[in-house]
Protein backbone atom coordinates (compact mmCIF):
# COMPACT_ATOMS: atom_id res chain seq x y z
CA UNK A 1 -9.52 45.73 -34.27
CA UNK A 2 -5.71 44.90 -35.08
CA UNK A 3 -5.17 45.28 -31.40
CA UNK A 4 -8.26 41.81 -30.94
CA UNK A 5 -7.12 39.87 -33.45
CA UNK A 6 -3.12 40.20 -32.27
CA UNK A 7 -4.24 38.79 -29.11
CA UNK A 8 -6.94 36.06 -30.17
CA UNK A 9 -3.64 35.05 -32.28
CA UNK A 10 -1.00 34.82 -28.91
CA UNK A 11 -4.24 33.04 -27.26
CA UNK A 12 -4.41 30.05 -29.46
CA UNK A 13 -0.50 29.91 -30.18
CA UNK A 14 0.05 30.20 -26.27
CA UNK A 15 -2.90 27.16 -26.56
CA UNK A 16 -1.11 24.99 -29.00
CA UNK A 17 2.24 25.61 -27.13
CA UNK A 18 0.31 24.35 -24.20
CA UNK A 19 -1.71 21.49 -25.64
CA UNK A 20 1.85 20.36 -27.16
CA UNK A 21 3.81 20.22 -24.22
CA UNK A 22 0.95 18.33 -22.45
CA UNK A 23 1.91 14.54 -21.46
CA UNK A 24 0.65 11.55 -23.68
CA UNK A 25 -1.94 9.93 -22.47
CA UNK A 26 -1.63 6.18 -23.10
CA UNK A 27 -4.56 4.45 -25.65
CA UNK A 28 -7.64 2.52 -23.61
CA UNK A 29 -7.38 -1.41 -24.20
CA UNK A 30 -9.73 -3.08 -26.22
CA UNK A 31 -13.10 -3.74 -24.04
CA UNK A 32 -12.60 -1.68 -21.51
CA UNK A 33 -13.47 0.65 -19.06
CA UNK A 34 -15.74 -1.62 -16.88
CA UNK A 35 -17.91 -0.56 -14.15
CA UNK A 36 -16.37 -2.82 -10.80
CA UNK A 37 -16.94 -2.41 -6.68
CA UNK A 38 -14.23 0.11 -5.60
CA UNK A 39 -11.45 -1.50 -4.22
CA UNK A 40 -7.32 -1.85 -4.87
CA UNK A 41 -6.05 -2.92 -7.81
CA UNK A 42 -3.56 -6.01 -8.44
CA UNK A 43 -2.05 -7.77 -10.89
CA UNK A 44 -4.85 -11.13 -11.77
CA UNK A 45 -3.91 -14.27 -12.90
CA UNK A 46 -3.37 -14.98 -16.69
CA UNK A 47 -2.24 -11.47 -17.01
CA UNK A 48 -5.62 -9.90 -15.87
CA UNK A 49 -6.91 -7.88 -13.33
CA UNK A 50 -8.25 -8.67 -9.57
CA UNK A 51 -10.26 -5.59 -7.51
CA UNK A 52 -10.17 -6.39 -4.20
CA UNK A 53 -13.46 -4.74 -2.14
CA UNK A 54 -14.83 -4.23 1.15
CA UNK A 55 -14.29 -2.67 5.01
CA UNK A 56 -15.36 0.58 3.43
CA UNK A 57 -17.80 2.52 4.86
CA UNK A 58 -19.93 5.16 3.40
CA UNK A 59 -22.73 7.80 4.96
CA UNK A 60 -22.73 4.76 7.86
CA UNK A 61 -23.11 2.13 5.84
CA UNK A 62 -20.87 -1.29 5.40
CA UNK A 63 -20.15 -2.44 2.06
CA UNK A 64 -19.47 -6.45 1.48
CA UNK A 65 -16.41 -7.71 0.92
CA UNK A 66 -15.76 -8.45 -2.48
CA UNK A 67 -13.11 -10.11 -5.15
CA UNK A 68 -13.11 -9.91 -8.91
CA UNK A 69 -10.93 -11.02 -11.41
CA UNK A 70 -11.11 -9.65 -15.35
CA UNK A 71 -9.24 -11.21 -18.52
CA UNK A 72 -7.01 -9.06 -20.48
CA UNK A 73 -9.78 -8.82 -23.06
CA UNK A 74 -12.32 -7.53 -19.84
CA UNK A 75 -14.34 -10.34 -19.68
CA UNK A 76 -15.14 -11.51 -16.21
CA UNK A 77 -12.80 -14.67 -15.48
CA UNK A 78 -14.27 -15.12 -11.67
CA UNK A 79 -16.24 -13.38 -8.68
CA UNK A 80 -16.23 -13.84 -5.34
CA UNK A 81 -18.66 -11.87 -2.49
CA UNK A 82 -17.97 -13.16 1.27
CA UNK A 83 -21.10 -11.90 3.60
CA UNK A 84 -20.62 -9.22 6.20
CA UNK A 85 -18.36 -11.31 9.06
CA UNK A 86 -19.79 -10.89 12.16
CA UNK A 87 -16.90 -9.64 13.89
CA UNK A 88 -18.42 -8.58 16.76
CA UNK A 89 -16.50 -4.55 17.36
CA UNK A 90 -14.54 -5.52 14.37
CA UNK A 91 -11.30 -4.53 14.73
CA UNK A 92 -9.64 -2.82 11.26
CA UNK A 93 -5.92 -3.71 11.43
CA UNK A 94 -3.11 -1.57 9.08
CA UNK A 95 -2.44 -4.77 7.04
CA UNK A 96 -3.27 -3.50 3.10
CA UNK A 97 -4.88 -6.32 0.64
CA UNK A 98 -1.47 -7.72 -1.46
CA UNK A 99 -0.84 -10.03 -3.67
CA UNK A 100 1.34 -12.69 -2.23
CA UNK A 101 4.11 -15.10 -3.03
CA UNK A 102 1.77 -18.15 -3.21
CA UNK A 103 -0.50 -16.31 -5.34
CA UNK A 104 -3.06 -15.51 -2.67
CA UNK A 105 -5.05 -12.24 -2.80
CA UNK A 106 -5.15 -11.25 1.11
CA UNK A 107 -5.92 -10.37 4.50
CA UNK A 108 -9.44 -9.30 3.06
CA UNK A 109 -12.10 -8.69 5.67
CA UNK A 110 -11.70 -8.04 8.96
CA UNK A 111 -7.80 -8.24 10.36
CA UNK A 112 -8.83 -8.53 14.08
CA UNK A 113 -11.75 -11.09 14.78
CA UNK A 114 -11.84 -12.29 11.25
CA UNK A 115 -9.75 -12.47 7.96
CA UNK A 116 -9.89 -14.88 4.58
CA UNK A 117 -8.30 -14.69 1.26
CA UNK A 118 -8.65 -15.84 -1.58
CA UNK A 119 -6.92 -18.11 -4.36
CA UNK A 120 -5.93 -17.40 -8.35
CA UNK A 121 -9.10 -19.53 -8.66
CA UNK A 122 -11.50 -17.49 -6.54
CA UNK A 123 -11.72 -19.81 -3.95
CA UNK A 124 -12.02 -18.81 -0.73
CA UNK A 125 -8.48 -19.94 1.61
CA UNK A 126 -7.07 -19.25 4.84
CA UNK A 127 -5.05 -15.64 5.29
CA UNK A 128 -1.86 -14.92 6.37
CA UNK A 129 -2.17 -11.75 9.13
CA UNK A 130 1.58 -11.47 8.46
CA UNK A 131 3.28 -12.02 5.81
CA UNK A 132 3.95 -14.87 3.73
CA UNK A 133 7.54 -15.93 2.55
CA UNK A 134 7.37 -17.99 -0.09
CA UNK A 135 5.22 -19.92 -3.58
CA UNK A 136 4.48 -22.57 -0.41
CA UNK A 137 1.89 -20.23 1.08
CA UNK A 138 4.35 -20.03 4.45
CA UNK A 139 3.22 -17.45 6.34
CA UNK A 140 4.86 -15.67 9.53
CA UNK A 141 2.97 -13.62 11.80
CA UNK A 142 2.88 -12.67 15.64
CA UNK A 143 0.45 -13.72 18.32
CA UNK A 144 -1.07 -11.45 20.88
CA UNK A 145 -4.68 -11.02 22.40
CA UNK A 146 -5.86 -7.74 23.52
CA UNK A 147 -5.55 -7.39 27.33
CA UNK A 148 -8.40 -6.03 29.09
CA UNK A 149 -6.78 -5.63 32.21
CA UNK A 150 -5.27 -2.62 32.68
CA UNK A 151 -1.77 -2.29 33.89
CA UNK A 152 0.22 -3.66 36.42
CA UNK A 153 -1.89 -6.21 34.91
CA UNK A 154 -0.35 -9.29 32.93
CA UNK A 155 1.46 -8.42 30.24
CA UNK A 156 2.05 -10.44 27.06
CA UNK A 157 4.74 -12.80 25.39
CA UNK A 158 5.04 -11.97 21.27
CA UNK A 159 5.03 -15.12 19.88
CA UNK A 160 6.81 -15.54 16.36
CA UNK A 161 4.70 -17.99 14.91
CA UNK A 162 5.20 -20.00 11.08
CA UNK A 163 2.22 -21.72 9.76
CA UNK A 164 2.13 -23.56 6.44
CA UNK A 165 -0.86 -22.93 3.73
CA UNK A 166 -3.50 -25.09 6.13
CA UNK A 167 -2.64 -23.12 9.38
CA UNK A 168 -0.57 -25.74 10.85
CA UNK A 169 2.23 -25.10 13.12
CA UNK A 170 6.28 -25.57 12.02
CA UNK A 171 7.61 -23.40 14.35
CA UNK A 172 7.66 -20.71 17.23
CA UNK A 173 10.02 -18.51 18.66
CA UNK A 174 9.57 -15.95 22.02
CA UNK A 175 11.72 -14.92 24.61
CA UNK A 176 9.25 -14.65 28.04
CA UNK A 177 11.99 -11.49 28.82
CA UNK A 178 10.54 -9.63 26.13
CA UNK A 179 6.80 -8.46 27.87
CA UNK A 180 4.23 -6.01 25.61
CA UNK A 181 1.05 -5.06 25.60
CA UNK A 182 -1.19 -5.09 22.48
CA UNK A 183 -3.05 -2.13 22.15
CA UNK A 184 -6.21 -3.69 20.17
CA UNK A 185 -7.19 -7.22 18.37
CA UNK A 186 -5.73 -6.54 15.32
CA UNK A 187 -2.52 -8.69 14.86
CA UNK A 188 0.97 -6.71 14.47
CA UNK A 189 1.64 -5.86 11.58
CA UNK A 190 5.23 -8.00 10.13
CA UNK A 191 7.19 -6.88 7.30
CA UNK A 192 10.32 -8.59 5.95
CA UNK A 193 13.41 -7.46 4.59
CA UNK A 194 15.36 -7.83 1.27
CA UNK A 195 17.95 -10.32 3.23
CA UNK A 196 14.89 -12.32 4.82
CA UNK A 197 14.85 -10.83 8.58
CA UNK A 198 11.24 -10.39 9.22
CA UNK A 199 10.05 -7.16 11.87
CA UNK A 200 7.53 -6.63 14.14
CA UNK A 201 6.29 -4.16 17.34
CA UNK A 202 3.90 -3.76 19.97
CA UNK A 203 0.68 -1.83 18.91
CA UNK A 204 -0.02 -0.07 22.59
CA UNK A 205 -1.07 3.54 21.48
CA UNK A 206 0.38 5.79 24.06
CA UNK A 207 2.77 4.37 27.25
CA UNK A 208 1.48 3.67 30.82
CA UNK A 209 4.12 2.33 32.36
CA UNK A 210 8.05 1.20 31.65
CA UNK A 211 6.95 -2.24 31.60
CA UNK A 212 4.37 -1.21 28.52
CA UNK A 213 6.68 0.92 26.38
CA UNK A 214 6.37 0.20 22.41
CA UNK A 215 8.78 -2.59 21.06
CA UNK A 216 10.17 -3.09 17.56
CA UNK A 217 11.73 -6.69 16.81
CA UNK A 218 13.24 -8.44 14.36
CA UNK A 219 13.39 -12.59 13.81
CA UNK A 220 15.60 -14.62 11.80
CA UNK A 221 13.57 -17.48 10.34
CA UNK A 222 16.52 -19.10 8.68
CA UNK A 223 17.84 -19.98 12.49
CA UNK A 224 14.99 -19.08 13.96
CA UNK A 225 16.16 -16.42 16.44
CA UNK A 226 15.17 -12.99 18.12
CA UNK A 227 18.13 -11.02 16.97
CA UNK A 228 17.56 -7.73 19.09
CA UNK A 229 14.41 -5.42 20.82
CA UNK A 230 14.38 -1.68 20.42
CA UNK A 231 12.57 0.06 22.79
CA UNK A 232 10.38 2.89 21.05
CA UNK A 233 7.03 4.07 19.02
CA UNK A 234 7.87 2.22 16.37
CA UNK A 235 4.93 1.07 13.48
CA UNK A 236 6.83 -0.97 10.91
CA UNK A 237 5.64 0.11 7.29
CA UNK A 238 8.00 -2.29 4.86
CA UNK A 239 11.14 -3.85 4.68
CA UNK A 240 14.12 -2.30 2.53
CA UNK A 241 16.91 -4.00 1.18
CA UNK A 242 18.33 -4.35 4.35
CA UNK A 243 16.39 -3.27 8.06
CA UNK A 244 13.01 -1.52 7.82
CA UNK A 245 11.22 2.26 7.66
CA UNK A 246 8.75 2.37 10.18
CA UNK A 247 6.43 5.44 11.63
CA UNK A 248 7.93 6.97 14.67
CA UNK A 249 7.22 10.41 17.21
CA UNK A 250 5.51 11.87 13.49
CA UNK A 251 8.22 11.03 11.60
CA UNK A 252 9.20 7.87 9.22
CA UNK A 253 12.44 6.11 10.23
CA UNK A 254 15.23 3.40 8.76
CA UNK A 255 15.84 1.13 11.33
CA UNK A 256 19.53 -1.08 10.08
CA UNK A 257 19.45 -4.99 10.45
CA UNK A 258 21.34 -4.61 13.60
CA UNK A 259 18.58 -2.46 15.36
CA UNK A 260 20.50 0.79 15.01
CA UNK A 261 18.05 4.20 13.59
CA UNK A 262 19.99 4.65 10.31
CA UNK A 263 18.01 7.70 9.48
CA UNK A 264 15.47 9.62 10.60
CA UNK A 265 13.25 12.79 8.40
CA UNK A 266 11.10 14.75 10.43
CA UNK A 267 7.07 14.71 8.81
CA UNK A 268 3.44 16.11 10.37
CA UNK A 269 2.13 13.59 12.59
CA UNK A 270 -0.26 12.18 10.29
CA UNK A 271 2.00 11.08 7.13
CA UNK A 272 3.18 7.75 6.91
CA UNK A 273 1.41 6.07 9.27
CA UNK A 274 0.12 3.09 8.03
CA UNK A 275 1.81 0.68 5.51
CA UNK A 276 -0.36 1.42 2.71
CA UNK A 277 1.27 4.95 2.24
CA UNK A 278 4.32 3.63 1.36
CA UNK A 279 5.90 1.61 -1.60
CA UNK A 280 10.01 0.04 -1.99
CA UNK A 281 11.11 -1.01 -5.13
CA UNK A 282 14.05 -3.34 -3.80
CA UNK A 283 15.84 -3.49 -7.12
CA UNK A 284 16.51 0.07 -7.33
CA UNK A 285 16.99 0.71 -3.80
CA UNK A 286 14.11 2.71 -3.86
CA UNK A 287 11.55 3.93 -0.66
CA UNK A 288 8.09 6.04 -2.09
CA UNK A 289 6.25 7.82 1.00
CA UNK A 290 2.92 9.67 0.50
CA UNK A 291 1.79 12.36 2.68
CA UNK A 292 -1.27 13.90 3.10
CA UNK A 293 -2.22 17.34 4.87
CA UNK A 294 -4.88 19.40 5.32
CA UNK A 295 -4.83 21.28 2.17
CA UNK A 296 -1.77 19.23 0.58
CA UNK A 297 -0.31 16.36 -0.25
CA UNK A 298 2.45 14.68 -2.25
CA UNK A 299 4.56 11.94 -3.14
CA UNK A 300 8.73 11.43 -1.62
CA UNK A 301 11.40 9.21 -3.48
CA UNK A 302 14.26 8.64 -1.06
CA UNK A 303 17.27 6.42 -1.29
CA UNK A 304 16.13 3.07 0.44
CA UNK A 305 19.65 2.92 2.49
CA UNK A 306 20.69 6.03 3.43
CA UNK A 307 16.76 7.99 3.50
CA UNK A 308 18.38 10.46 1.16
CA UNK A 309 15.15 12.61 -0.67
CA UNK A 310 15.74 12.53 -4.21
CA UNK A 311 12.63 14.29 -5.15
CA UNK A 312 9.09 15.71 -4.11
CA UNK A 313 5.79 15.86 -6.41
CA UNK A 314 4.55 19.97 -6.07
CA UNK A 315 1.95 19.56 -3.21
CA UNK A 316 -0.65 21.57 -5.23
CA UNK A 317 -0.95 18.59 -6.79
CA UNK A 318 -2.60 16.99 -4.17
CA UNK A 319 -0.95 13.44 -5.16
CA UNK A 320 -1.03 10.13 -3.35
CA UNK A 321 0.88 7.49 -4.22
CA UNK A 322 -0.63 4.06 -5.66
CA UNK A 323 2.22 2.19 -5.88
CA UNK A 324 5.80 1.04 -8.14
CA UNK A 325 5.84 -0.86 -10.96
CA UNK A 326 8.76 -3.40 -12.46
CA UNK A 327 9.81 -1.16 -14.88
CA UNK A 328 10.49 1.40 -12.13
CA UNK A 329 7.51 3.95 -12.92
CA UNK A 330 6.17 5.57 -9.55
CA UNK A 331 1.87 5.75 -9.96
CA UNK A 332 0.58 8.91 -8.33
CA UNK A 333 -2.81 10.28 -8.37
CA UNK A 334 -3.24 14.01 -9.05
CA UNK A 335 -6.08 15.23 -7.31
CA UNK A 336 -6.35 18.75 -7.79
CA UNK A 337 -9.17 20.71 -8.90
CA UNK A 338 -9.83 20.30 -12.75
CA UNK A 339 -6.77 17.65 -13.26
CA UNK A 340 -8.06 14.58 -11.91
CA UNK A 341 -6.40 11.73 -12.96
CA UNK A 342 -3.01 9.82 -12.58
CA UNK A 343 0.57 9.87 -13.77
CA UNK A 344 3.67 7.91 -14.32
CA UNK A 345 6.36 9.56 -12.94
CA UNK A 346 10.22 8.64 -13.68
CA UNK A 347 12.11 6.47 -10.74
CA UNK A 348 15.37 8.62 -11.03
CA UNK A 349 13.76 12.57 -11.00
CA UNK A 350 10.07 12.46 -10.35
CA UNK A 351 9.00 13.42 -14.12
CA UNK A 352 6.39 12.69 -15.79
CA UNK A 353 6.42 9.37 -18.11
CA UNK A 354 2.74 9.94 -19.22
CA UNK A 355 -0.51 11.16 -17.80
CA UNK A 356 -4.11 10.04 -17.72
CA UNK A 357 -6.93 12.57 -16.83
CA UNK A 358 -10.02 10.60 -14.97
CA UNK A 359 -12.07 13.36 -13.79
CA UNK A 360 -12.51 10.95 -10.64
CA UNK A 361 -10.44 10.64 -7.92
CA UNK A 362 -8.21 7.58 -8.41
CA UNK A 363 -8.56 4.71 -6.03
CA UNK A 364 -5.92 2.39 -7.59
CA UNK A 365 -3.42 1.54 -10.03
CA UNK A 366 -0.78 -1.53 -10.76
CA UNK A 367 1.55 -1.90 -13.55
CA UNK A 368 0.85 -5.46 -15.02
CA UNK A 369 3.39 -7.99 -16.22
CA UNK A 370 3.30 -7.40 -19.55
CA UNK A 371 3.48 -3.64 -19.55
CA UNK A 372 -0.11 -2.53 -19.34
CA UNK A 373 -1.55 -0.55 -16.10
CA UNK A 374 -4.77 -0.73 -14.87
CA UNK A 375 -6.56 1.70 -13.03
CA UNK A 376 -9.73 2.53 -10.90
CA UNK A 377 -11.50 5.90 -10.31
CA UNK A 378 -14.42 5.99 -9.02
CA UNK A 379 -16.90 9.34 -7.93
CA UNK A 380 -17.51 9.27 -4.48
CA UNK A 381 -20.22 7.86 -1.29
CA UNK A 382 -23.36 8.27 -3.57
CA UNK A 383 -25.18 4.98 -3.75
CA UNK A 384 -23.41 1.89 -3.88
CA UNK A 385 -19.51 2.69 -3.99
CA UNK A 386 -18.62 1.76 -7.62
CA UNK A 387 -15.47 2.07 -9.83
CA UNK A 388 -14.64 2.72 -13.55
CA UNK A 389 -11.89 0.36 -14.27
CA UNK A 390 -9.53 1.31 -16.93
CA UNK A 391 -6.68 -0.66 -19.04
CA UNK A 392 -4.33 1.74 -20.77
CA UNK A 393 -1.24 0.29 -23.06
CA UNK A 394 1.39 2.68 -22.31
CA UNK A 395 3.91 0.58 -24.25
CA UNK A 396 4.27 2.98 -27.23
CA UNK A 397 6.82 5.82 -27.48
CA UNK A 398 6.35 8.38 -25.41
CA UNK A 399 7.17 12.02 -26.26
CA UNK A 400 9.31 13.96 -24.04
CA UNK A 401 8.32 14.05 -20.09
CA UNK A 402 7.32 17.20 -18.12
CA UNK A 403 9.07 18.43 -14.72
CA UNK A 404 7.36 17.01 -11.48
């Protein structure tokens, strides 16, 4: 009988030492969780919340393209529902849904034969299938229509093209030396540096000839010049501080202003591939990658500069990454069996700031202004795809963090 008791006692001690060493979870904001389409999650005007919805598909089925912005408070400020384009084979591209300079939610919809965004008002505007520069809605972004000739058919020119907010021309640049062929009707995607320099490639998918080999570029818009061509499978991802990572031969890459591979880390083929896996907090000098195999996956800090790995979430914990805040938190989802849910994980060793169990696989999360994060989880394909979204207030003092 002593023998039971003794070890009932080291079973609930051992479950207090446990349940104290557990991460905070930050409190739920007044009038929340609300029930929203599934979608990413941004920063809304006024301080709110905008979901951004739609190209998802689910047991066949296409679900509308939606936006929705929510007060602090989680009252609905504005809604807006575009009908299903008809794009005709409707043509994904890799461009994710951001927020932009000019204050445009965007490229929603379809990035090939059709794209929109809209305004902090809800109104419905012209996207940018690059990316835009500046509060004045200028957007950059690279020409190209699918050739269905086969080559030694014609090749194309990229064209480097800036349009203002209304889609009117200022300026192009091309150089008819520089010949590619675009691989499908989704525009390239363009990212843009820290010092400006904006980059770009050819989207062929596998080589035919030496005429069709993959491209990367880079433009100066300040004098309005193609600095250099690399010749390579090259699928730009974001700008750093200076130069770019991009995807290349199942790796990720840092490509220097001047054109020269500044690093390269080896990765299975199918991490890092599009730019939605990866996150660069320019202030820190910062590069997140997520990765995703077939029984793993985890989150990479690296040194923006010099590709450097400064740490590695355990990849039992099946996390993804959802993106950086301003303070210099890292958002990772943790979807492993019974610990569903999402964490704030510390820029400079990968431990954890606080946690937040969902029981739902997290969709999205984004550190507001003011301090706050929101977040989406939804349950999966059953029905109509539909999110619980969630405002925590992780502003109070937090108790000391966990390892990664």
């Amino acid at each position: 009988m002593g023998t039971i008791l003794a070890a009932v006692v080291t079973a609930l001690l051992a479950a207090s030492v446990a349940a104290a060493a557990a991460p905070p979870s930050p409190p739920t904001a007044a009038g929340w969780p609300k029930t929203v389409p599934a979608g990413t999650v941004h920063q809304g005007p006024g301080g709110g919340v905008v979901v951004v919805s739609g190209g998802l598909f689910g047991r066949g089925e296409h679900y509308p393209n939606a936006a929705t912005a929510f007060r602090r408070d989680g009252r609905r400020l504005w809604a807006h529902r575009h009908p299903d384009p008809a794009c005709g084979n409707c043509d994904y591209g890799l461009q994710a849904v951001v927020l932009n300079p000019d204050g445009t939610y965007g490229p929603l919809g379809v990035t090939g034969d059709t794209s929109w965004a809209v305004d902090p008002r809800g109104r419905e505007v012209r996207s940018c299938t690059g990316v835009v520069i500046d509060a004045d809605g200028t957007c950059i972004s690279v020409t190209g229509r699918a050739s269905l000739v086969l080559p030694p058919g014609p090749h194309l020119t990229p064209v480097f093209m800036a349009r203002d907010a209304a889609g009117t021309v200022l300026w192009s640049v091309r150089d008819p030396a520089l010949e590619v062929y675009f691989g499908s009707d989704a525009p390239p995607v363009v990212v843009r540096d820290g010092a400006g320099i904006v980059y770009s490639a050819s989207s062929v998918a596998e080589p035919v000839d030496a005429r069709s080999a993959g491209r990367l570029f880079a433009l100066d818009p300040a004098s309005r010049t193609l600095l250099w061509q690399r010749t390579g499978w090259y699928q730009p991802l974001a700008g750093l501080r200076s130069g770019l990572v991009a995807y290349r031969d199942g790796g990720v890459a840092g490509v220097g202003p001047d054109g020269t591979e500044s690093w390269w880390r080896a990765l299975p083929a199918n991490e890092g591939t599009e730019p939605s896996a990866v996150a660069v907090d320019l202030l820190r000098d910062r590069l997140y990658v997520g990765s995703a195999g077939p029984t793993s996956a985890s989150v990479a800090a690296f040194v923006g500069s010099t590709g450097v790995q400064l740490w590695r979430t355990a990849p039992e914990d099946r996390s993804r990454l959802l993106s950086v805040g301003r303070s210099g938190r890292v958002y990772v989802s943790i979807g492993a069996a019974g610990r569903r849910g999402m964490r704030a994980a510390r820029l400079s060793d990968g431990t954890t700031v606080w946690e937040k169990r969902t029981r739902l696989a997290v969709r999205g999360a984004v550190e507001l202004r003011n301090g706050m994060v929101a977040v989406s989880a939804g349950g999966g394909w059953r029905g109509p795809l539909r999110d619980r979204l969630t405002l925590l207030d992780p502003r109070t003092p937090q108790t000391a963090p966990t390892t990664p």
